[in-house]
PDB file of N, CA and C in Angstrom:
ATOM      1  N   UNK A   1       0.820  -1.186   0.000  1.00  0.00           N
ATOM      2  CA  UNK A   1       0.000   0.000   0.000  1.00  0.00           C
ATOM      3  C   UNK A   1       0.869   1.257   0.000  1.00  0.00           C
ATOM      4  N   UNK A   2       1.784   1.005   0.364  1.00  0.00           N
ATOM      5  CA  UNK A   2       3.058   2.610   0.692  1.00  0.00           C
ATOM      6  C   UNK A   2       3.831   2.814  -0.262  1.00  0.00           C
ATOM      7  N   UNK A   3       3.989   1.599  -1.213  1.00  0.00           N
ATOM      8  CA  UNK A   3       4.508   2.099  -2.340  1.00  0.00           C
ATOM      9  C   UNK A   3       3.676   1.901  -3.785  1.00  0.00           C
ATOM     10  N   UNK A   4       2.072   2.187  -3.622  1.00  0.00           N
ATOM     11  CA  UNK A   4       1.482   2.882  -4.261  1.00  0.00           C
ATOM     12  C   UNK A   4       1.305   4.080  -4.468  1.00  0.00           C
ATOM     13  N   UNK A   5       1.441   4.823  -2.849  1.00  0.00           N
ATOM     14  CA  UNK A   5       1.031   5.720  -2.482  1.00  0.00           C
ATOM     15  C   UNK A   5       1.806   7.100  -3.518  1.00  0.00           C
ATOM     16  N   UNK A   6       2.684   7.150  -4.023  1.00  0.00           N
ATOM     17  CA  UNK A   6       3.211   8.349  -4.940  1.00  0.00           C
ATOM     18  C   UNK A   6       2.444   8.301  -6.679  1.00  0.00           C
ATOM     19  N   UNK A   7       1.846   7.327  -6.730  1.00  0.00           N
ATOM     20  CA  UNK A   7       1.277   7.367  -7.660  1.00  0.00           C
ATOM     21  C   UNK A   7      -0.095   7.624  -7.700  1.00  0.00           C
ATOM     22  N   UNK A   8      -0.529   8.659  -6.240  1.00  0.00           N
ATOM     23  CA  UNK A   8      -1.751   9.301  -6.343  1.00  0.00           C
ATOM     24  C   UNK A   8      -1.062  10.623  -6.923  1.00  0.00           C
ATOM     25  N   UNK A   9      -0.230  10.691  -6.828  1.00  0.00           N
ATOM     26  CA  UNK A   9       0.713  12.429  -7.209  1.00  0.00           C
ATOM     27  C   UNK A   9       0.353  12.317  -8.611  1.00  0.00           C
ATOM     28  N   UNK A  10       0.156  11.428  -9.283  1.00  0.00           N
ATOM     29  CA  UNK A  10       0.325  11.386 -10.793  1.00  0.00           C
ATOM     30  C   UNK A  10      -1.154  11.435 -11.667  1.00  0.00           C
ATOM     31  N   UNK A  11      -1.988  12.620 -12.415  1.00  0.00           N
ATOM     32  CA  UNK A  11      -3.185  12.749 -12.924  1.00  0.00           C
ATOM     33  C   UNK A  11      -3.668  11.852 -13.100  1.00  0.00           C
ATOM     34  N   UNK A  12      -2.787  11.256 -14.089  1.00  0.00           N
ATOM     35  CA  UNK A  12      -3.366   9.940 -14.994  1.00  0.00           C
ATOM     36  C   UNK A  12      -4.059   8.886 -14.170  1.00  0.00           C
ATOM     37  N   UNK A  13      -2.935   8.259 -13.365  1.00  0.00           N
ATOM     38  CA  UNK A  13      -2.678   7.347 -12.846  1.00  0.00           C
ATOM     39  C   UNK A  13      -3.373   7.364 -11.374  1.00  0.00           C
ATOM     40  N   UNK A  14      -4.131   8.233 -10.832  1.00  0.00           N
ATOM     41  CA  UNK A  14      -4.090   8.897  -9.358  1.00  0.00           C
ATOM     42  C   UNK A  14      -5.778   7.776  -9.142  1.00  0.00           C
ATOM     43  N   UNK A  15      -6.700   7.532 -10.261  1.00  0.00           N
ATOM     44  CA  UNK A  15      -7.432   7.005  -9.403  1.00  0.00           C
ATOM     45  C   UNK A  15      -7.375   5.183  -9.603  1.00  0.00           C
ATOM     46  N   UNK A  16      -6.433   4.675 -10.031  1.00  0.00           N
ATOM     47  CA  UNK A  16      -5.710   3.502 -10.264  1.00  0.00           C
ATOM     48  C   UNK A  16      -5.172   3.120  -8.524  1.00  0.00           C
ATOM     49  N   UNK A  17      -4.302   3.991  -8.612  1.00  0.00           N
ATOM     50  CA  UNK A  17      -3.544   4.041  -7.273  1.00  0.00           C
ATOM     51  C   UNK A  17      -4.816   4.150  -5.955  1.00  0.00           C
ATOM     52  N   UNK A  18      -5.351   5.038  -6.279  1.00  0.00           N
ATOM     53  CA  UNK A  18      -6.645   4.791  -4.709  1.00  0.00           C
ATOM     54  C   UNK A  18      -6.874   3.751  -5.027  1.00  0.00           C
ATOM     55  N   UNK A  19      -7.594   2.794  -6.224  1.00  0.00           N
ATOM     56  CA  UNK A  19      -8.141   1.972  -6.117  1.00  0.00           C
ATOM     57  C   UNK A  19      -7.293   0.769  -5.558  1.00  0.00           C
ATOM     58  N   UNK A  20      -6.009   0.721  -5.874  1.00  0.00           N
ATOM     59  CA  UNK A  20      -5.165  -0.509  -5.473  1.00  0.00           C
ATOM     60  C   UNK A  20      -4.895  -0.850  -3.786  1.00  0.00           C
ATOM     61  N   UNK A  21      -4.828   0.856  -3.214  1.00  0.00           N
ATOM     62  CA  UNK A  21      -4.612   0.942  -1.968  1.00  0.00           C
ATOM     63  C   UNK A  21      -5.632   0.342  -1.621  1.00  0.00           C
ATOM     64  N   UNK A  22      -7.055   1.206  -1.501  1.00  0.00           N
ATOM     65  CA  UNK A  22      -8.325   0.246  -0.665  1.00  0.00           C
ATOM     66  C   UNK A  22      -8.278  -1.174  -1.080  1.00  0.00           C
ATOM     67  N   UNK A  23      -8.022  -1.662  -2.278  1.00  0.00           N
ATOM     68  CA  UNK A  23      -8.275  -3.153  -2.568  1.00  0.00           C
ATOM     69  C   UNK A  23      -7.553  -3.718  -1.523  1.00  0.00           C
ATOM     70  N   UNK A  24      -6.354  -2.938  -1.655  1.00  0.00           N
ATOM     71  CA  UNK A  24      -5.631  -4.292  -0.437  1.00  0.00           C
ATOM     72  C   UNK A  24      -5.581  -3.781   0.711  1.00  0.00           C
ATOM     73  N   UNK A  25      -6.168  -2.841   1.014  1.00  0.00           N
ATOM     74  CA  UNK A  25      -6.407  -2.758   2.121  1.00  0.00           C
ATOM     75  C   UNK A  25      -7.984  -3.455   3.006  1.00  0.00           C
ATOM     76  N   UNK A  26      -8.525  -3.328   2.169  1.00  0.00           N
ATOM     77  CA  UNK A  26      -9.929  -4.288   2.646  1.00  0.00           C
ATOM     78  C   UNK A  26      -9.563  -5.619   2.244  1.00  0.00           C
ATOM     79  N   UNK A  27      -8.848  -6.300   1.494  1.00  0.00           N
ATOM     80  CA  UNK A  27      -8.643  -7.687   1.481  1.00  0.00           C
ATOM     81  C   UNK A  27      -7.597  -8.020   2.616  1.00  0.00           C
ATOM     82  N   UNK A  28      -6.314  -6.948   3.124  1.00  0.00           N
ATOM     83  CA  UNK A  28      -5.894  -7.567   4.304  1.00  0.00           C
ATOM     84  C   UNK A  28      -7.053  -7.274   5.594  1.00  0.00           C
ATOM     85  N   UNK A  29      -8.102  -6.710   5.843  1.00  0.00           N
ATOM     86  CA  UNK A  29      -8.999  -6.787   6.911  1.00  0.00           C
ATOM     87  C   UNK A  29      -9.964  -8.244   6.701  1.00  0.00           C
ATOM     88  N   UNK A  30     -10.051  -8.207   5.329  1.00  0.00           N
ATOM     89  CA  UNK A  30     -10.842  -9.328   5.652  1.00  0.00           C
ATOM     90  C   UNK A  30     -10.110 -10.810   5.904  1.00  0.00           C
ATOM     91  N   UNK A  31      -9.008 -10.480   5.443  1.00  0.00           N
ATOM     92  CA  UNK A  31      -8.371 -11.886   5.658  1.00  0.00           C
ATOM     93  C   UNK A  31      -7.835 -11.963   7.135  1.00  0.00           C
ATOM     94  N   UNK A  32      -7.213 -10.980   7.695  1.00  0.00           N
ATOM     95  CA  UNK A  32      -6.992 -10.895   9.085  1.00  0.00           C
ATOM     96  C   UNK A  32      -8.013 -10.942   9.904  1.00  0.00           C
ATOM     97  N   UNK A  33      -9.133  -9.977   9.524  1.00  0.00           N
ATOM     98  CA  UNK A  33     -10.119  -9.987  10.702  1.00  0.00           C
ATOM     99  C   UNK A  33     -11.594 -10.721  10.265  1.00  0.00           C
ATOM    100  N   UNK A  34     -12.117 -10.577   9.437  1.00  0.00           N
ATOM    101  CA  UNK A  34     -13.461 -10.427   9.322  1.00  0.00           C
ATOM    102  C   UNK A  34     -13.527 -12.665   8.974  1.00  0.00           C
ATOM    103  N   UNK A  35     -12.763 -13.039   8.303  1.00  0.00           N
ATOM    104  CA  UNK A  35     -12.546 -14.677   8.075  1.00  0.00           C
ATOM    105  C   UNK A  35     -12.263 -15.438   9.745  1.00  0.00           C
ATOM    106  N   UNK A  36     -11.310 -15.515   9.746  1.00  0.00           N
ATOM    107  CA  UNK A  36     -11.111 -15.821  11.454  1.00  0.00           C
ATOM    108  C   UNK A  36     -12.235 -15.616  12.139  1.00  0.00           C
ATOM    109  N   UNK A  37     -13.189 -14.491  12.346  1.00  0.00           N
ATOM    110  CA  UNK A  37     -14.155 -14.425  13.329  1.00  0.00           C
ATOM    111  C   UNK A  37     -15.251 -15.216  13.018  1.00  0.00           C
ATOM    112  N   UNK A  38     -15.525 -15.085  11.533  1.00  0.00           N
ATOM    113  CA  UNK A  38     -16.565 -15.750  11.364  1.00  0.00           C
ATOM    114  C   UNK A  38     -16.146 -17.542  11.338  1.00  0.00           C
ATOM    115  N   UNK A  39     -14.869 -18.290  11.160  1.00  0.00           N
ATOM    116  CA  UNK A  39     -14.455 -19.013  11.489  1.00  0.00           C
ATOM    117  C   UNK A  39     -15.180 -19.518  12.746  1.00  0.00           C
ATOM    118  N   UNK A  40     -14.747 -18.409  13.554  1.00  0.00           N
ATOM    119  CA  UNK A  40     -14.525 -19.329  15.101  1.00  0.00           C
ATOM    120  C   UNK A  40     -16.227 -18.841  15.439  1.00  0.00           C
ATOM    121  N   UNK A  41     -16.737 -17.892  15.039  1.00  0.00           N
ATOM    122  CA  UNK A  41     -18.225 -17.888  15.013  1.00  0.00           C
ATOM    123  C   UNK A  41     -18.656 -19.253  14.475  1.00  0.00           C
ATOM    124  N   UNK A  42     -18.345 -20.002  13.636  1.00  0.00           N
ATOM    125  CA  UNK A  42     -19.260 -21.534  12.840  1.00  0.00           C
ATOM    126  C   UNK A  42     -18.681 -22.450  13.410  1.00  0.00           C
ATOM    127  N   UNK A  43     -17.256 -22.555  13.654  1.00  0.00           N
ATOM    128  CA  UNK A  43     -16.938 -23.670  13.850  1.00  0.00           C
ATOM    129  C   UNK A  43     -16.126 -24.026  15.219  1.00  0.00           C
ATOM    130  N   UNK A  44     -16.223 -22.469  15.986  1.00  0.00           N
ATOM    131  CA  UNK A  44     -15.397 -22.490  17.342  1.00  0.00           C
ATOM    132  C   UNK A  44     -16.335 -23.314  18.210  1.00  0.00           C
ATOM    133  N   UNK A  45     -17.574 -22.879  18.207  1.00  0.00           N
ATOM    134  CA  UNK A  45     -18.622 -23.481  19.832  1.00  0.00           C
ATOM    135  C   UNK A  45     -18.300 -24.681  19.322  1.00  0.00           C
ATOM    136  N   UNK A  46     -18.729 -25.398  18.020  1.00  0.00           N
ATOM    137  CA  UNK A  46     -18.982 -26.731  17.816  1.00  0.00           C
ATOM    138  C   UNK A  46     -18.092 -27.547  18.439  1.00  0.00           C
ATOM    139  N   UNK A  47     -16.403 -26.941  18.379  1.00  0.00           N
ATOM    140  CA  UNK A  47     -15.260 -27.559  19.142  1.00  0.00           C
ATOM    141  C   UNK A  47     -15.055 -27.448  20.898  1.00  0.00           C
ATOM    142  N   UNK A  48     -16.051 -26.840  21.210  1.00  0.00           N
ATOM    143  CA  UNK A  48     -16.035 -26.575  23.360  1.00  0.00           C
ATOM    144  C   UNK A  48     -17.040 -26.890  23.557  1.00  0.00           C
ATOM    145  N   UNK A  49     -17.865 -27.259  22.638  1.00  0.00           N
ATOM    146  CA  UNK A  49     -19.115 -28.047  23.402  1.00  0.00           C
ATOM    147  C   UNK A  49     -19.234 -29.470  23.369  1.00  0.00           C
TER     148      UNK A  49
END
């Protein structure tokens, strides 16, 4: 994401670059956070009960 970031400086190229940042920035949340929870949301109780 940080070394997208100079290629918002650039006209052309400036809404390429937002778009790449949020992409990976919502694909590392969902892979860090939002997968895991719902993980252990389906399949955590089934394993302590």
């Amino acid at each position: 994401m940080l070394t997208a970031w100079p290629i918002t400086l650039d006209p052309i190229f400036s809404g390429l670059a937002w778009v790449l940042i949020f992409g990976l920035f919502v694909s590392t949340v969902f892979t860090l956070v939002v997968i895991p929870v719902v993980y252990y949301m389906v399949y955590g109780r089934r394993a302590t009960s």
